[in-house]
C-alpha atoms as a PDB file:
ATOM      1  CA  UNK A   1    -116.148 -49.771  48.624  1.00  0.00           C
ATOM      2  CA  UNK A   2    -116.935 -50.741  45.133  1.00  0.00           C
ATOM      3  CA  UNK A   3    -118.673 -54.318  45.962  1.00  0.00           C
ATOM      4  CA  UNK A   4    -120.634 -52.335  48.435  1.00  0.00           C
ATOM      5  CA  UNK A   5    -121.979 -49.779  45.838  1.00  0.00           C
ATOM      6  CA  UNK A   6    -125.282 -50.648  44.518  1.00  0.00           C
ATOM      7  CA  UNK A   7    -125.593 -50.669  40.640  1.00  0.00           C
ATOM      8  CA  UNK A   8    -126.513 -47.318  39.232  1.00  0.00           C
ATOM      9  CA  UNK A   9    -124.338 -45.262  41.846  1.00  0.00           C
ATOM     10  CA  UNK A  10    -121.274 -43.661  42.880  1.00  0.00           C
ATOM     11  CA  UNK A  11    -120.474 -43.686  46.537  1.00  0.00           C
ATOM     12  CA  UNK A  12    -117.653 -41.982  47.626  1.00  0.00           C
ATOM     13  CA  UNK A  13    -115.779 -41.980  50.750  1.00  0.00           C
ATOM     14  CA  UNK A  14    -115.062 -38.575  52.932  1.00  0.00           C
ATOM     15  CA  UNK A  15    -111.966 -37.841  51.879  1.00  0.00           C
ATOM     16  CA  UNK A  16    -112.884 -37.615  47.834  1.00  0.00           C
ATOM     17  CA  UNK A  17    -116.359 -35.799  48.689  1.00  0.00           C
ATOM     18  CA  UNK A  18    -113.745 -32.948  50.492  1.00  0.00           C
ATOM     19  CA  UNK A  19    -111.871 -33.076  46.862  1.00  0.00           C
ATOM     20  CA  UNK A  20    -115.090 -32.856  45.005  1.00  0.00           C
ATOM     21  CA  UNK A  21    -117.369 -31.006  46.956  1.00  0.00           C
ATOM     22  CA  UNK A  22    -117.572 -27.572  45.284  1.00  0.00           C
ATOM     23  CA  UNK A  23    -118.440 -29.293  41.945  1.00  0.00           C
ATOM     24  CA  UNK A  24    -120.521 -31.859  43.124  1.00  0.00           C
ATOM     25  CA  UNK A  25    -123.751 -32.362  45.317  1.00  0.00           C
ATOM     26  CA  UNK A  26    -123.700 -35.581  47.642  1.00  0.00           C
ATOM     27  CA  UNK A  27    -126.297 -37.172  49.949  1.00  0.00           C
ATOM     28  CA  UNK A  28    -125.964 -37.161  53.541  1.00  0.00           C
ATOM     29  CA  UNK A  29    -123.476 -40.043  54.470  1.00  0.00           C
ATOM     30  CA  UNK A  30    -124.077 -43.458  55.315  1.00  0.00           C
ATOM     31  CA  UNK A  31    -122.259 -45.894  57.177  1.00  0.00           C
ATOM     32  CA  UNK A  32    -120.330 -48.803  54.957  1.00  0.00           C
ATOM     33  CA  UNK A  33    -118.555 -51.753  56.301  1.00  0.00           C
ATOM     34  CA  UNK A  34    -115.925 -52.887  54.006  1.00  0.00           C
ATOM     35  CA  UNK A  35    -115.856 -56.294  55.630  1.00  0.00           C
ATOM     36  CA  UNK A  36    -117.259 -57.865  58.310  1.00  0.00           C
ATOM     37  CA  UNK A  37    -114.797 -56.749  61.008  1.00  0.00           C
ATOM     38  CA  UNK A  38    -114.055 -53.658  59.834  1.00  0.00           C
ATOM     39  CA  UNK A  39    -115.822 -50.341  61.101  1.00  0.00           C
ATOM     40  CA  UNK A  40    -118.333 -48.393  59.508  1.00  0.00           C
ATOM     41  CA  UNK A  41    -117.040 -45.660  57.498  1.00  0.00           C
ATOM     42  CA  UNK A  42    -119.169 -42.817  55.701  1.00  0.00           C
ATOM     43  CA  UNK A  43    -119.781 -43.305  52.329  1.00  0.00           C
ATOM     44  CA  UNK A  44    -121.386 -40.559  50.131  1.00  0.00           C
ATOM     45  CA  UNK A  45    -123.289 -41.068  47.149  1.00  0.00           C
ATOM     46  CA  UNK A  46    -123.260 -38.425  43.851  1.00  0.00           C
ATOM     47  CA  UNK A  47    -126.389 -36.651  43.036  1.00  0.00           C
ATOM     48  CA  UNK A  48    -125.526 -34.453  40.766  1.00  0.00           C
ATOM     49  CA  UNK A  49    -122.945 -32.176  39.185  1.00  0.00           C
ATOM     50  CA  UNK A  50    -123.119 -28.235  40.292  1.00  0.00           C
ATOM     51  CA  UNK A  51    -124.498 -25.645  37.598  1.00  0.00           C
ATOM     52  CA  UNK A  52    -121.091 -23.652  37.175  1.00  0.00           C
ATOM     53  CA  UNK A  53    -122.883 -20.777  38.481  1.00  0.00           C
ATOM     54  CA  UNK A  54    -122.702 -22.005  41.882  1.00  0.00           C
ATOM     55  CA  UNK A  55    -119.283 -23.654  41.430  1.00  0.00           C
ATOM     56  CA  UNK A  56    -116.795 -21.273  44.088  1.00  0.00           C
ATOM     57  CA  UNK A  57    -114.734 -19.229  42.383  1.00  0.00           C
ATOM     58  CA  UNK A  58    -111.322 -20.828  44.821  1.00  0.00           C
ATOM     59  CA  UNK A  59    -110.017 -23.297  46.358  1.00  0.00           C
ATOM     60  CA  UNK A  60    -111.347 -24.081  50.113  1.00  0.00           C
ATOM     61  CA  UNK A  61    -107.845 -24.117  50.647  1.00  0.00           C
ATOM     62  CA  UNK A  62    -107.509 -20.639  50.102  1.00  0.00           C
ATOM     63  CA  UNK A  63    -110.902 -19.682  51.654  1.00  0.00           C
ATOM     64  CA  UNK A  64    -109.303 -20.565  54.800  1.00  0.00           C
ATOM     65  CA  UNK A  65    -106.985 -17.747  54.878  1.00  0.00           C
ATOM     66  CA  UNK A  66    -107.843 -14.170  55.889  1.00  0.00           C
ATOM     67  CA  UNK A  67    -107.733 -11.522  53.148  1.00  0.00           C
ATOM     68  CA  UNK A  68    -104.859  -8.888  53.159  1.00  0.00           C
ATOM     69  CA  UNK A  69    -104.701  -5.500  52.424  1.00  0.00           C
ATOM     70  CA  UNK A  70    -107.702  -4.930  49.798  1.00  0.00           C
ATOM     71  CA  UNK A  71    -109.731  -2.868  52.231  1.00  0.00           C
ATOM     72  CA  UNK A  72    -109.743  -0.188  49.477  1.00  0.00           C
ATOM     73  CA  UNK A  73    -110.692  -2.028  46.611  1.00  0.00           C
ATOM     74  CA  UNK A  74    -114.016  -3.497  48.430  1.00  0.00           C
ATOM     75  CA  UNK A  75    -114.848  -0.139  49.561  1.00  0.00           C
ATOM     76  CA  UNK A  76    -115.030   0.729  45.670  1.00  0.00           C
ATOM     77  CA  UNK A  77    -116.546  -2.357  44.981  1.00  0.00           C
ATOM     78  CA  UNK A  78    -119.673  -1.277  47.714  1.00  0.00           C
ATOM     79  CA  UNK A  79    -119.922   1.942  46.746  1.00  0.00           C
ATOM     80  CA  UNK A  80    -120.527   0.959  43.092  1.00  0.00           C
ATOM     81  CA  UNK A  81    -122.857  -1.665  44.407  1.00  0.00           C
ATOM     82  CA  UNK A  82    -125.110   1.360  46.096  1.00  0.00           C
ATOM     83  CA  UNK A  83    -125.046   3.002  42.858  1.00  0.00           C
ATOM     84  CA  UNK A  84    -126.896   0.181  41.178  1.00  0.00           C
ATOM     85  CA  UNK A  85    -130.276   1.385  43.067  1.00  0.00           C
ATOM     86  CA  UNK A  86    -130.375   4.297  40.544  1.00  0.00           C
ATOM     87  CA  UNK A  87    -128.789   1.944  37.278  1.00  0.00           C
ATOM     88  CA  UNK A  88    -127.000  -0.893  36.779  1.00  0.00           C
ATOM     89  CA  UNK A  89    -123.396  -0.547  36.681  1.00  0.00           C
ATOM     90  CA  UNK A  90    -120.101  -2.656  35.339  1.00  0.00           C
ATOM     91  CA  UNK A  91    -117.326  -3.240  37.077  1.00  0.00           C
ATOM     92  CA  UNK A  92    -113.887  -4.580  35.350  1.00  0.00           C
ATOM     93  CA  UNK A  93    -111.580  -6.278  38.408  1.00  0.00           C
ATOM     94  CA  UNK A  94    -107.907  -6.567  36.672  1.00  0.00           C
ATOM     95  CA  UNK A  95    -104.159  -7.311  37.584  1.00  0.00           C
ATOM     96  CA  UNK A  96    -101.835  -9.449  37.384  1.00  0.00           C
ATOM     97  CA  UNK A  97    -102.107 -13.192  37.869  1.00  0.00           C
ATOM     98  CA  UNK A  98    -101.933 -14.592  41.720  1.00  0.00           C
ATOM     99  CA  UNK A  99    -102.742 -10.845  42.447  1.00  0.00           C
ATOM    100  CA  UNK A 100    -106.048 -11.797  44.472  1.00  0.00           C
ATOM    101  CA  UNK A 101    -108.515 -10.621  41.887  1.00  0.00           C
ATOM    102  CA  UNK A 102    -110.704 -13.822  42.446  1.00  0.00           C
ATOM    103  CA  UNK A 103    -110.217 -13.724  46.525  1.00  0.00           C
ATOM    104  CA  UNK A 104    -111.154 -10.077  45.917  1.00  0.00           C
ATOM    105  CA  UNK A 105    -114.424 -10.582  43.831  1.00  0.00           C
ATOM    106  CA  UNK A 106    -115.434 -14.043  46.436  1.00  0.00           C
ATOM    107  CA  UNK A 107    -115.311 -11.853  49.392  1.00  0.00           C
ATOM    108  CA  UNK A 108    -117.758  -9.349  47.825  1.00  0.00           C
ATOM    109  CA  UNK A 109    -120.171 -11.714  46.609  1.00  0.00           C
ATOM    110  CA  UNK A 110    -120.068 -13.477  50.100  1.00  0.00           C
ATOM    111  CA  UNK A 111    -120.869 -10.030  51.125  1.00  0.00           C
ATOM    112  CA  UNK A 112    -123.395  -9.076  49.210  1.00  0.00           C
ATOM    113  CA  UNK A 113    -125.141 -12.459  49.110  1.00  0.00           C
ATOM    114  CA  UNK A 114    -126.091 -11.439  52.833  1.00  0.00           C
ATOM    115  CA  UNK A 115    -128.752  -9.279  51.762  1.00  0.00           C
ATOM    116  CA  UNK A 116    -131.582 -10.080  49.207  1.00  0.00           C
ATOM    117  CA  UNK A 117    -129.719  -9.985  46.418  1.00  0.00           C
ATOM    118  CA  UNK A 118    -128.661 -13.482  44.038  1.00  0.00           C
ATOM    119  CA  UNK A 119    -125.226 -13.976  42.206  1.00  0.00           C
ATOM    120  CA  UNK A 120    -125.392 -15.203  39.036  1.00  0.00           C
ATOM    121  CA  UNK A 121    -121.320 -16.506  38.011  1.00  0.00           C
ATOM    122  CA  UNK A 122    -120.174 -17.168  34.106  1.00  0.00           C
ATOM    123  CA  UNK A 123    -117.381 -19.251  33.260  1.00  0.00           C
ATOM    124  CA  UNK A 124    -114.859 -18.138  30.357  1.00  0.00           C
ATOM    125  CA  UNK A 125    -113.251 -21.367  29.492  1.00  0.00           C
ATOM    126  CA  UNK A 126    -109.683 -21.766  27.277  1.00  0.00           C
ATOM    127  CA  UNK A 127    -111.848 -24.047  24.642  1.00  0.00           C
ATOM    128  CA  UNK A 128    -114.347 -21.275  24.260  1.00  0.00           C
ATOM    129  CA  UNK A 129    -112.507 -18.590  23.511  1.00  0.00           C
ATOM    130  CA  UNK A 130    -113.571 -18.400  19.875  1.00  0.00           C
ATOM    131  CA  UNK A 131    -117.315 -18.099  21.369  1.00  0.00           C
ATOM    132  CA  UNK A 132    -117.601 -15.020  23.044  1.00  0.00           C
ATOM    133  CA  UNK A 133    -120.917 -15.068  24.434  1.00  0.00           C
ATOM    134  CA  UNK A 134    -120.082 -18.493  25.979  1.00  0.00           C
ATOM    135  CA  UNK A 135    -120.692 -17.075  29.530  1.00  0.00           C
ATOM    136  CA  UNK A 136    -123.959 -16.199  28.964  1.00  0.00           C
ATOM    137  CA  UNK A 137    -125.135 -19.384  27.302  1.00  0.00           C
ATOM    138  CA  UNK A 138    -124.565 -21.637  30.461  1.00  0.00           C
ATOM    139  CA  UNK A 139    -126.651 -18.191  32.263  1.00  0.00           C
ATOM    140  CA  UNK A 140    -129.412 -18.574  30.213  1.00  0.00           C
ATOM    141  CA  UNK A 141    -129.717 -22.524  30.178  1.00  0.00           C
ATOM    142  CA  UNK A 142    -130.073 -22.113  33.889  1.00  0.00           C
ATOM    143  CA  UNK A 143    -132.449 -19.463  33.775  1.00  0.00           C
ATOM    144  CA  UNK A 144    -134.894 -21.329  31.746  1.00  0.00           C
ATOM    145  CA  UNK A 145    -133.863 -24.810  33.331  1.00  0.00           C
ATOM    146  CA  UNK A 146    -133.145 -26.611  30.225  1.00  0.00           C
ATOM    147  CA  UNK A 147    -132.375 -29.871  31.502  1.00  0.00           C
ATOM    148  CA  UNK A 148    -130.313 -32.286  28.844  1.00  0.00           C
ATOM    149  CA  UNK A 149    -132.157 -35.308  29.447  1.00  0.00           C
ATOM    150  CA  UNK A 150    -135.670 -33.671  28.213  1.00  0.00           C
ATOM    151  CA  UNK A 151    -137.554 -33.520  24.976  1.00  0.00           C
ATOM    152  CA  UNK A 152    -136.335 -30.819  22.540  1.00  0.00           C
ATOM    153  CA  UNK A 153    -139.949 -29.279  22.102  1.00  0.00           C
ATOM    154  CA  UNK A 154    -140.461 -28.857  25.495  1.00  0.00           C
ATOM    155  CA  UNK A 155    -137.275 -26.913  25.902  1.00  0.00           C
ATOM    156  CA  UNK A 156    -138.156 -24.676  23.036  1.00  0.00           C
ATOM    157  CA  UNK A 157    -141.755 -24.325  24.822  1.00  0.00           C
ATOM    158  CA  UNK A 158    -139.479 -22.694  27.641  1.00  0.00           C
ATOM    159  CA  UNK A 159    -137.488 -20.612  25.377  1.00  0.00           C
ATOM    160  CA  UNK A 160    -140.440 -19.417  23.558  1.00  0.00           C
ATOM    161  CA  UNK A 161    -142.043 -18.530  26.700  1.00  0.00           C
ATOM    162  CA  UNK A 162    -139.586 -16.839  28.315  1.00  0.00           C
ATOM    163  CA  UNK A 163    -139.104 -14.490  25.076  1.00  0.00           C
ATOM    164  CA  UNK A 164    -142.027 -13.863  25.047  1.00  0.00           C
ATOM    165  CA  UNK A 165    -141.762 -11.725  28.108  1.00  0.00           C
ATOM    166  CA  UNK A 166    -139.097 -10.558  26.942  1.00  0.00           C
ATOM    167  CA  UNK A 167    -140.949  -9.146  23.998  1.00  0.00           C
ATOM    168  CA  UNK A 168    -138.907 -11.042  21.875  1.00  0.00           C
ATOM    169  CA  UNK A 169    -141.899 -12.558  19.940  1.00  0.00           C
ATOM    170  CA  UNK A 170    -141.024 -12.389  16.110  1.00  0.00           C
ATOM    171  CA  UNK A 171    -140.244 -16.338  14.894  1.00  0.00           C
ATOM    172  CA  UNK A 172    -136.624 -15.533  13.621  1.00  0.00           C
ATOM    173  CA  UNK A 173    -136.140 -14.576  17.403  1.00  0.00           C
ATOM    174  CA  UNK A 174    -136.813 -18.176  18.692  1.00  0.00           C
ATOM    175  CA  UNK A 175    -135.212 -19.497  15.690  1.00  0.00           C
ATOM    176  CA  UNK A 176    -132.153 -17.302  16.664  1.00  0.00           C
ATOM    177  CA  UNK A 177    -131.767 -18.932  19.960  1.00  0.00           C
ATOM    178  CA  UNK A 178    -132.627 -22.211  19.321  1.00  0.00           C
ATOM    179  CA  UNK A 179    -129.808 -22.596  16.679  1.00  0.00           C
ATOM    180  CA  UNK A 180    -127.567 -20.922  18.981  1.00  0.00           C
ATOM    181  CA  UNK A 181    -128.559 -23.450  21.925  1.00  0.00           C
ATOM    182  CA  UNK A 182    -128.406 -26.390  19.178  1.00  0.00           C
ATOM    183  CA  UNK A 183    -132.169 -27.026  20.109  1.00  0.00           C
ATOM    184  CA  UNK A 184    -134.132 -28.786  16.984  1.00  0.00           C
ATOM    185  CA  UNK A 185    -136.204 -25.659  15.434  1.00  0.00           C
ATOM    186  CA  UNK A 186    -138.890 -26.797  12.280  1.00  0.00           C
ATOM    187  CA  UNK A 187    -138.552 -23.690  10.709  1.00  0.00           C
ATOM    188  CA  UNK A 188    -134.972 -23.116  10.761  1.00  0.00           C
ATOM    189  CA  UNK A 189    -134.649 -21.823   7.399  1.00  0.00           C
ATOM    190  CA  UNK A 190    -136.027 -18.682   7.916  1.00  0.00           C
ATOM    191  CA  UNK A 191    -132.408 -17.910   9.361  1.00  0.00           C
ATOM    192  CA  UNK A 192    -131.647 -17.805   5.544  1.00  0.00           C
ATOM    193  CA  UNK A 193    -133.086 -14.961   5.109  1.00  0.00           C
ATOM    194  CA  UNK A 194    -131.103 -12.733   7.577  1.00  0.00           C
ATOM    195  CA  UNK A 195    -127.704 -11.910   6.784  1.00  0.00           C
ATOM    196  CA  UNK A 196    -124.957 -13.013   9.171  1.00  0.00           C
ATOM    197  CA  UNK A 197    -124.469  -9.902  10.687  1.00  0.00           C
ATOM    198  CA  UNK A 198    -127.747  -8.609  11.202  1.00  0.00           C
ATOM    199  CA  UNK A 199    -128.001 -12.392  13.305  1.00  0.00           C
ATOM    200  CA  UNK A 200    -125.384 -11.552  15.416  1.00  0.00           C
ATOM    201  CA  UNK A 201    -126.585  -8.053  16.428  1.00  0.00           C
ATOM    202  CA  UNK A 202    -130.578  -9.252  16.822  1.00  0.00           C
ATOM    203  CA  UNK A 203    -129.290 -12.252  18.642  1.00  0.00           C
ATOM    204  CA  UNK A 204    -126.949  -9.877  20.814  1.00  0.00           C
ATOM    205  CA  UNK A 205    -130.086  -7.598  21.348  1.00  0.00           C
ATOM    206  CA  UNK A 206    -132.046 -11.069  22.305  1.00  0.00           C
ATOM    207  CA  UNK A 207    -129.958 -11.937  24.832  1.00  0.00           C
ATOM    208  CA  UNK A 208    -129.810  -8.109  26.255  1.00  0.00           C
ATOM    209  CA  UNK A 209    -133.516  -8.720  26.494  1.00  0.00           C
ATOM    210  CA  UNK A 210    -133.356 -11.694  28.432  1.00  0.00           C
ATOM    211  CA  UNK A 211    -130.524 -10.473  30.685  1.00  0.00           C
ATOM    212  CA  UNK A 212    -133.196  -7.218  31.365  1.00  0.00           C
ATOM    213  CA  UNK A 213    -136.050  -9.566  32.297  1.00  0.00           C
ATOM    214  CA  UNK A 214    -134.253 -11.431  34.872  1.00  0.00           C
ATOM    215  CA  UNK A 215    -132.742  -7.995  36.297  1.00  0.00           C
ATOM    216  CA  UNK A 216    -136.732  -6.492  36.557  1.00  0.00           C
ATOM    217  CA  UNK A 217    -137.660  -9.634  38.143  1.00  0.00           C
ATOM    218  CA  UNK A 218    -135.172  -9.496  41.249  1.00  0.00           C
ATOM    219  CA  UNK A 219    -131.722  -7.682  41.676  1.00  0.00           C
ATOM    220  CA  UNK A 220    -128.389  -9.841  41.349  1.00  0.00           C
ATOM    221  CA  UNK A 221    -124.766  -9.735  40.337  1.00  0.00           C
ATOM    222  CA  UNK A 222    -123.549 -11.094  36.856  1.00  0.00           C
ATOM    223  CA  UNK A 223    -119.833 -12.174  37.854  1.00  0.00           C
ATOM    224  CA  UNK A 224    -117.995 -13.268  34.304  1.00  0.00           C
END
């Protein structure tokens, strides 16, 4: 398969796309001889690597199985859902591990994600846990589609605009955010001027903001 990749690419064949598929976006297959009497097998080539929001929460081969016994806990899970038409709500899902916590939490979402409603997932990673708002810096990169490969001014052109409508329009605001997503800001410095503590609760109020503006702009679930 290799001398029949052209340069640039990954193709994979059907077997690794199964592995890889909830982590990675493919093409639609194409058929690959391996030699000249062999027959044509589907080959898939790698677009892309999934935003971790979108990246399922199990393993397919646990999707495959029917869920046991939790009839309770997704009637709770429902009827806080219905509350959130008055106010948004929190909801902590705990227990021991293997329990079924994340089966529990999938099912809902696959529920809910029937209706008009969008489900916005956050990872907390083992080599983040010294960064607790982690979660919510992967959310906001995708809100605001900061790709990696683009200039740095245009991605703080997106952050500027988008608190902005947040009514987060004071400079140390977008200098906030742009050292905390490691984006190049000219006037940094002003940082200096703000104590470490008052950072961390304007930058927690920031990103409260920003949270807020997505939430007025169309319902959805914030899984962490």
């Amino acid at each position: 398969l290799l001398y029949q990749t052209p340069a640039g690419t990954i193709l994979v064949t059907d077997y690794t796309r199964k592995l890889l598929e909830p982590y990675v976006d493919f093409s639609s297959p194409r058929g690959v001889h391996l030699n000249e009497n062999a027959k044509a097998i589907n080959a898939y080539e790698l677009v892309s690597e999934r935003d971790a929001s979108t990246v399922p929460l199990l393993r397919s081969q646990s999707l495959e199985r029917e869920m046991m016994g939790r009839a309770e806990e997704m009637r709770s899970l429902r009827d806080w859902w219905l509350k959130t038409a008055e106010a948004g709500q929190a909801v902590l899902v705990e227990g021991q591990a293997g329990i079924g916590k994340s089966r529990l939490v999938h099912e809902f979402i696959s529920e809910i994600k029937m209706g008009e409603c969008s489900v916005i997932q956050c990872r907390c990673l083992p080599e983040q846990q010294n960064n607790a708002l982690y979660p919510f810096l992967g959310f906001l990169r995708g809100q605001w589609k900061l790709d990696e490969t683009e200039d740095g001014k245009l991605k703080i052109e997106k952050v500027k605009g988008f608190l902005s409508e947040a009514h987060c329009q004071e400079e140390s605001d977008l200098a906030l955010m742009c050292s905390w997503l490691s984006l190049p800001f000219d006037s940094i410095e002003i940082l200096s001027e703000i104590p470490p503590e008052e950072q961390k609760q304007r930058l927690f109020k920031i990103i409260n903001a920003c949270i807020g503006l997505v939430a007025d702009r169309a319902s959805f679930v914030l899984v962490v």
